[in-house]
C-alpha atoms as a PDB file:
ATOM      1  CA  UNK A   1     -12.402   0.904   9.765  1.00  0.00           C
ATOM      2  CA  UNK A   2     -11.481   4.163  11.685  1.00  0.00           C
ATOM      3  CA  UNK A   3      -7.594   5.486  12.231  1.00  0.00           C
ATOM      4  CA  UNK A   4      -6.942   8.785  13.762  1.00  0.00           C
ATOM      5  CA  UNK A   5      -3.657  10.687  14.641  1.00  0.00           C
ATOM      6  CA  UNK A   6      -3.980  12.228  17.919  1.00  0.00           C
ATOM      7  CA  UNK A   7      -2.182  15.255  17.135  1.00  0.00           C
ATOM      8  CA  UNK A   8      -1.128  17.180  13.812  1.00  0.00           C
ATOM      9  CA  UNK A   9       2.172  16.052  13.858  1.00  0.00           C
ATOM     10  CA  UNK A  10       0.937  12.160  13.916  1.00  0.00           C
ATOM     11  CA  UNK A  11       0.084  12.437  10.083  1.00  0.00           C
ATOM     12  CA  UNK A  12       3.668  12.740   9.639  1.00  0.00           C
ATOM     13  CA  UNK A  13       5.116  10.537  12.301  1.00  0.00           C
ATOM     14  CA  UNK A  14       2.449   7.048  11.365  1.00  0.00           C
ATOM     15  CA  UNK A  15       2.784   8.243   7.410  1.00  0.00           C
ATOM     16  CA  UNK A  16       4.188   4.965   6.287  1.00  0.00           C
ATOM     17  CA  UNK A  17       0.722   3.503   8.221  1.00  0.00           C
ATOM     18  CA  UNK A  18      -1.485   5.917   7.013  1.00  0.00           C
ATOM     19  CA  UNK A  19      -0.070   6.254   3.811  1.00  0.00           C
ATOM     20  CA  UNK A  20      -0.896   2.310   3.515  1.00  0.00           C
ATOM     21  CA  UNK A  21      -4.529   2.156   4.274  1.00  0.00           C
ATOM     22  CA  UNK A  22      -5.987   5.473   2.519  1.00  0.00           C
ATOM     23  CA  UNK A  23      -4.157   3.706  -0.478  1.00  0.00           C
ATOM     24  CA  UNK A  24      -5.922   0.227   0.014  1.00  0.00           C
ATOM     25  CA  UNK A  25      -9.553   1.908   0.954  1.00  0.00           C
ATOM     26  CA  UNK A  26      -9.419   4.102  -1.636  1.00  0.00           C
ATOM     27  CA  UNK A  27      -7.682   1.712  -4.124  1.00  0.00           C
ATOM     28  CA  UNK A  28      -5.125   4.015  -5.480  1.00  0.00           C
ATOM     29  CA  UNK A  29      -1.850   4.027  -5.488  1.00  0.00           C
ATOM     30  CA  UNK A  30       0.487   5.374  -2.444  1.00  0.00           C
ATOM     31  CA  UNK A  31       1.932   8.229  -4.170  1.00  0.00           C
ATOM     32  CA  UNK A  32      -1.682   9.572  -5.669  1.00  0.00           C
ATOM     33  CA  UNK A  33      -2.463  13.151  -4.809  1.00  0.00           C
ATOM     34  CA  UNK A  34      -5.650  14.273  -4.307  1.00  0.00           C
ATOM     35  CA  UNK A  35      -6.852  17.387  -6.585  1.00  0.00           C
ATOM     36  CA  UNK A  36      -9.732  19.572  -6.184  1.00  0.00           C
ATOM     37  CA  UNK A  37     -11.535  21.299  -9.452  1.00  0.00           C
ATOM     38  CA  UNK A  38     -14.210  23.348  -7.969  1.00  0.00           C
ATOM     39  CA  UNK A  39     -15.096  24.418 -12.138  1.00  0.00           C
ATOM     40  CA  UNK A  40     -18.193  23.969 -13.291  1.00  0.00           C
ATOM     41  CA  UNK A  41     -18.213  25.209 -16.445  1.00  0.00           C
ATOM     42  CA  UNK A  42     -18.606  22.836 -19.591  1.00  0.00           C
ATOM     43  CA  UNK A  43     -20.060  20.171 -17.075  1.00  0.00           C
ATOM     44  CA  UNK A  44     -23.000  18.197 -19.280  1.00  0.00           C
ATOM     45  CA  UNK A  45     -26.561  19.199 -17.962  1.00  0.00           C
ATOM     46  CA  UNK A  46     -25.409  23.078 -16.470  1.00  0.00           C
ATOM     47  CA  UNK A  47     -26.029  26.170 -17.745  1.00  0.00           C
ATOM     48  CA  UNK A  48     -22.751  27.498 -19.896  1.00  0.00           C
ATOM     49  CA  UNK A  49     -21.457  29.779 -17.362  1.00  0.00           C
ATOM     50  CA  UNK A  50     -21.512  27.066 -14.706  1.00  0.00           C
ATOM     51  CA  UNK A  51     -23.327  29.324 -12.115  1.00  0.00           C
ATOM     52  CA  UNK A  52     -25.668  26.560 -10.410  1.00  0.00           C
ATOM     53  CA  UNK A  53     -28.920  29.048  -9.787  1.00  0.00           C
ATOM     54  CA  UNK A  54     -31.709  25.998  -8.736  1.00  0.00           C
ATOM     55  CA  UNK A  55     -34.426  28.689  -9.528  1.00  0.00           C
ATOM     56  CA  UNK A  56     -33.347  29.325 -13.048  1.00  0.00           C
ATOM     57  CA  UNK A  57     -33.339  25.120 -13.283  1.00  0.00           C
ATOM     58  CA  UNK A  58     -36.945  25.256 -11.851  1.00  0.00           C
ATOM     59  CA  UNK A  59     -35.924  23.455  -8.787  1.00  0.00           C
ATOM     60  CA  UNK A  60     -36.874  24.485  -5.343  1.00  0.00           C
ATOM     61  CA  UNK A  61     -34.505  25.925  -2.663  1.00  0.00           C
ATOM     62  CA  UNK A  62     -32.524  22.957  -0.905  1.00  0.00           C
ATOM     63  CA  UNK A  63     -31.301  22.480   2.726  1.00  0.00           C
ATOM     64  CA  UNK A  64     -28.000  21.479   3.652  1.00  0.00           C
ATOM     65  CA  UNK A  65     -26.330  20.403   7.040  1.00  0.00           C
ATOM     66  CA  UNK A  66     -22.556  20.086   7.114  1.00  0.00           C
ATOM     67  CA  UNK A  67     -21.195  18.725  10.329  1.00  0.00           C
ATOM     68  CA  UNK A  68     -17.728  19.884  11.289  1.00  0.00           C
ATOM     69  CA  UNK A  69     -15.462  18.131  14.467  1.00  0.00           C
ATOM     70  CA  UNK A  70     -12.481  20.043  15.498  1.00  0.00           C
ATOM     71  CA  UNK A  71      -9.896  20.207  18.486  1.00  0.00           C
ATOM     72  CA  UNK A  72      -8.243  22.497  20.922  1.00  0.00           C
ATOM     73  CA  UNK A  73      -4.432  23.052  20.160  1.00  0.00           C
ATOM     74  CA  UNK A  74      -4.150  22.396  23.825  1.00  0.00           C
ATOM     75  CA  UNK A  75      -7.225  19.610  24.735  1.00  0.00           C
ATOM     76  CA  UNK A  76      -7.242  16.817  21.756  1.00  0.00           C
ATOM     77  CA  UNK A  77      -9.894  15.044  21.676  1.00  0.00           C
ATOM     78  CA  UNK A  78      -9.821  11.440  19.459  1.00  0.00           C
ATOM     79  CA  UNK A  79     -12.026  10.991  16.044  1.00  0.00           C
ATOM     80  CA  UNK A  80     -11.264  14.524  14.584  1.00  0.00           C
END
Protein backbone atom coordinates (compact mmCIF):
# COMPACT_ATOMS: atom_id res chain seq x y z
CA UNK A 1 0.00 0.00 0.00
CA UNK A 2 1.34 3.50 -1.06
CA UNK A 3 -0.13 7.07 0.44
CA UNK A 4 1.51 10.27 -0.42
CA UNK A 5 0.74 13.97 0.52
CA UNK A 6 1.13 16.08 -2.41
CA UNK A 7 2.56 18.91 -0.70
CA UNK A 8 4.35 19.53 2.80
CA UNK A 9 1.54 20.92 4.33
CA UNK A 10 -0.67 17.59 3.48
CA UNK A 11 1.16 15.70 6.41
CA UNK A 12 -0.60 18.02 8.57
CA UNK A 13 -3.89 18.55 6.86
CA UNK A 14 -4.66 14.17 6.19
CA UNK A 15 -2.80 13.60 9.85
CA UNK A 16 -5.77 11.89 11.36
CA UNK A 17 -5.38 9.48 7.91
CA UNK A 18 -1.90 9.19 7.99
CA UNK A 19 -1.55 9.04 11.49
CA UNK A 20 -3.94 5.80 11.15
CA UNK A 21 -2.12 3.67 8.70
CA UNK A 22 1.74 4.23 9.67
CA UNK A 23 0.21 3.05 13.09
CA UNK A 24 -1.50 -0.18 11.63
CA UNK A 25 1.64 -1.02 9.11
CA UNK A 26 3.96 -0.51 11.54
CA UNK A 27 1.87 -1.97 14.44
CA UNK A 28 2.47 0.65 16.98
CA UNK A 29 0.55 2.74 18.60
CA UNK A 30 -0.72 6.33 17.16
CA UNK A 31 1.07 8.45 19.51
CA UNK A 32 4.66 6.43 19.11
CA UNK A 33 7.56 8.63 18.15
CA UNK A 34 10.14 7.54 16.21
CA UNK A 35 13.86 7.92 17.75
CA UNK A 36 17.09 7.68 16.10
CA UNK A 37 20.41 6.36 18.14
CA UNK A 38 23.10 6.59 15.64
CA UNK A 39 25.64 5.08 18.88
CA UNK A 40 27.48 2.35 18.34
CA UNK A 41 29.34 1.90 21.14
CA UNK A 42 28.71 -1.17 23.57
CA UNK A 43 26.84 -2.85 20.54
CA UNK A 44 27.75 -6.91 20.92
CA UNK A 45 30.22 -8.00 18.07
CA UNK A 46 32.02 -4.11 17.53
CA UNK A 47 35.08 -2.98 18.48
CA UNK A 48 34.76 -0.86 22.03
CA UNK A 49 34.96 2.47 20.57
CA UNK A 50 32.18 1.70 18.10
CA UNK A 51 34.20 3.06 15.06
CA UNK A 52 33.01 0.42 12.30
CA UNK A 53 36.63 0.23 10.28
CA UNK A 54 35.68 -3.14 7.85
CA UNK A 55 39.54 -3.42 7.34
CA UNK A 56 40.41 -3.71 10.96
CA UNK A 57 37.32 -6.57 10.96
CA UNK A 58 39.14 -8.21 7.96
CA UNK A 59 36.29 -7.53 5.70
CA UNK A 60 36.62 -6.09 2.29
CA UNK A 61 35.51 -2.57 1.19
CA UNK A 62 31.60 -2.56 0.49
CA UNK A 63 29.45 -0.65 -2.09
CA UNK A 64 26.47 1.17 -1.33
CA UNK A 65 23.69 2.87 -3.51
CA UNK A 66 21.19 5.10 -1.74
CA UNK A 67 18.42 6.35 -3.94
CA UNK A 68 16.96 9.71 -3.01
CA UNK A 69 13.37 11.26 -4.75
CA UNK A 70 12.74 14.84 -4.09
CA UNK A 71 10.46 17.78 -5.42
CA UNK A 72 10.48 21.32 -6.62
CA UNK A 73 8.86 23.81 -4.06
CA UNK A 74 7.13 25.02 -7.14
CA UNK A 75 6.60 21.58 -9.57
CA UNK A 76 5.38 18.54 -7.13
CA UNK A 77 5.65 15.65 -8.44
CA UNK A 78 3.55 12.44 -6.65
CA UNK A 79 5.51 9.38 -4.79
CA UNK A 80 8.14 11.62 -2.97
Amino acid sequence: MGCYAMQPKDYDRFKPFFSKVLAEYHKVSESAKHVNDWELKGVAGLPEDGKLDLAKLGLPALSMRVRVGRNLADFPLPGA
